[in-house]
Protein backbone atom coordinates (compact mmCIF):
# COMPACT_ATOMS: atom_id res chain seq x y z
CA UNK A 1 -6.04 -9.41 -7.86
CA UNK A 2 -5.28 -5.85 -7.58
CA UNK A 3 -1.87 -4.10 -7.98
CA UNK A 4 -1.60 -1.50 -5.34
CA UNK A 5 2.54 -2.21 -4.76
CA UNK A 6 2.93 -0.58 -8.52
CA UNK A 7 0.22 2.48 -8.21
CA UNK A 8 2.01 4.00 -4.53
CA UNK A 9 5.66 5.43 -3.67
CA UNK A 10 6.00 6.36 -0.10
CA UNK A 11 8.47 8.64 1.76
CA UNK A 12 9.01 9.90 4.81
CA UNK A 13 9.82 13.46 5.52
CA UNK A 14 13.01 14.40 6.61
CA UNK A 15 13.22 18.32 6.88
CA UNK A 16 15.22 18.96 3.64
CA UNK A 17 15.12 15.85 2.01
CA UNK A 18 13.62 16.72 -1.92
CA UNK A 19 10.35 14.50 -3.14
CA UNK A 20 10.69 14.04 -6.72
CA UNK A 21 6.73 13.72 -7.51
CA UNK A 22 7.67 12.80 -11.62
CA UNK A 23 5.49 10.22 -12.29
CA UNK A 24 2.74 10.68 -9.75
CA UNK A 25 -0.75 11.80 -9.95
CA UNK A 26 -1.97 12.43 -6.74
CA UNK A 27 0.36 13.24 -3.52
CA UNK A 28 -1.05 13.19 0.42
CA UNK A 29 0.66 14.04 2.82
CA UNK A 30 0.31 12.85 6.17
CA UNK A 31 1.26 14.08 9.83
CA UNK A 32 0.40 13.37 13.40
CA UNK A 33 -0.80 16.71 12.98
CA UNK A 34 -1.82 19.32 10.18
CA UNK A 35 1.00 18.55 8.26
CA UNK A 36 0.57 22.38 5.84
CA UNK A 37 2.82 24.51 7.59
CA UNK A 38 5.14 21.86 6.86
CA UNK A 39 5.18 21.49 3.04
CA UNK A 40 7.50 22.66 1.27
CA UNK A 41 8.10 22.92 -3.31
CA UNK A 42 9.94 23.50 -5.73
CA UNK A 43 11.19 23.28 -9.16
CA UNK A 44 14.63 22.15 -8.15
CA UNK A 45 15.92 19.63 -6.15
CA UNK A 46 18.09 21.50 -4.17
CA UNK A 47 16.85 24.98 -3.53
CA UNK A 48 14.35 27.13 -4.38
CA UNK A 49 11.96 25.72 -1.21
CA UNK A 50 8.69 27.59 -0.21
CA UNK A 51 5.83 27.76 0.99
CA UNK A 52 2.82 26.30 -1.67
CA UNK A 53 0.19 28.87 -2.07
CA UNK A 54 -3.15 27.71 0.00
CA UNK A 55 -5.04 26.94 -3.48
CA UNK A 56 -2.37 24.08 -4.09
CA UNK A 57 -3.25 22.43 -0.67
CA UNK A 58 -6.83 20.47 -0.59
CA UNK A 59 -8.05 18.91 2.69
CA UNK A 60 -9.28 15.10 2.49
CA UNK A 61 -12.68 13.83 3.23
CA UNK A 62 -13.36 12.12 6.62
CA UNK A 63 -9.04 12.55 7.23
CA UNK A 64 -9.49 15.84 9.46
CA UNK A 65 -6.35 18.10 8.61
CA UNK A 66 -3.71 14.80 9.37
CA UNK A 67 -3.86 14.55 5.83
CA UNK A 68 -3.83 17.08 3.03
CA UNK A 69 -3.30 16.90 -0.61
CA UNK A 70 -0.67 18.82 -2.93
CA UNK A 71 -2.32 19.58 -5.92
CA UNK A 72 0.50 22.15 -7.67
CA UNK A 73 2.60 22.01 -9.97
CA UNK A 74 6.07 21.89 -8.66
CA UNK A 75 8.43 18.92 -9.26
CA UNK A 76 9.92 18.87 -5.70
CA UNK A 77 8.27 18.63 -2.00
CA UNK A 78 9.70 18.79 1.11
CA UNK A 79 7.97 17.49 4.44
CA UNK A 80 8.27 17.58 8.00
CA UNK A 81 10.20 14.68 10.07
CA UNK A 82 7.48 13.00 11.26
CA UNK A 83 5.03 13.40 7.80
CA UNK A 84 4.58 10.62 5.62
CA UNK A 85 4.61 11.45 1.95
CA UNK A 86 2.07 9.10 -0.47
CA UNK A 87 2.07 9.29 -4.12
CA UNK A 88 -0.59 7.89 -6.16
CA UNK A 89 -0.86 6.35 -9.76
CA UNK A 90 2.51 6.45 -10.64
CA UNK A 91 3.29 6.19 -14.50
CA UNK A 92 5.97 4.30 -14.01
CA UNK A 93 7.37 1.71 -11.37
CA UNK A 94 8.61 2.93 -7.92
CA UNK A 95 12.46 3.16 -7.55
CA UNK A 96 13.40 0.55 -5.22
């Protein structure tokens, strides 16, 4: 049997909630629409917030633009209200 519960941490985007992404290999986020102007990073939790430069954003295969992956470096991510935040291959287990 395969253990997908243990490999994915999902959140939804709130408009100033912080995304710690420690731990996770591969983040997607997901929006009823393109969900890039809404993305938002950061080294720190709490401020610091901007824009990710277009190189750190790759489109998904067969997704459209209602999905996009963050592929920078910053610790911290910050989505729109209605975005969906997936992260992928965690190294450790998902806080409950």
């Amino acid at each position: 049997m395969r253990d997908i519960v243990s490999k994915i941490k999902t959140a939804a985007g709130d408009n100033g909630d912080s995304i710690d992404l420690q731990g996770a290999d591969s983040v997607v986020v997901i929006g009823i629409t393109d969900p890039t102007a809404r993305i938002l990073v950061s080294d720190a939790a709490a401020s610091g917030f901007a824009a990710p430069p277009a190189a750190d954003i790759a489109t998904i295969a067969g997704l459209g633009t209602v999905a996009v992956g963050y592929i920078g470096g910053k610790r911290y991510l910050q989505a729109g209200i209605a975005d969906v935040v997936v992260q992928g291959n965690l190294h450790r287990a998902p806080a409950a």
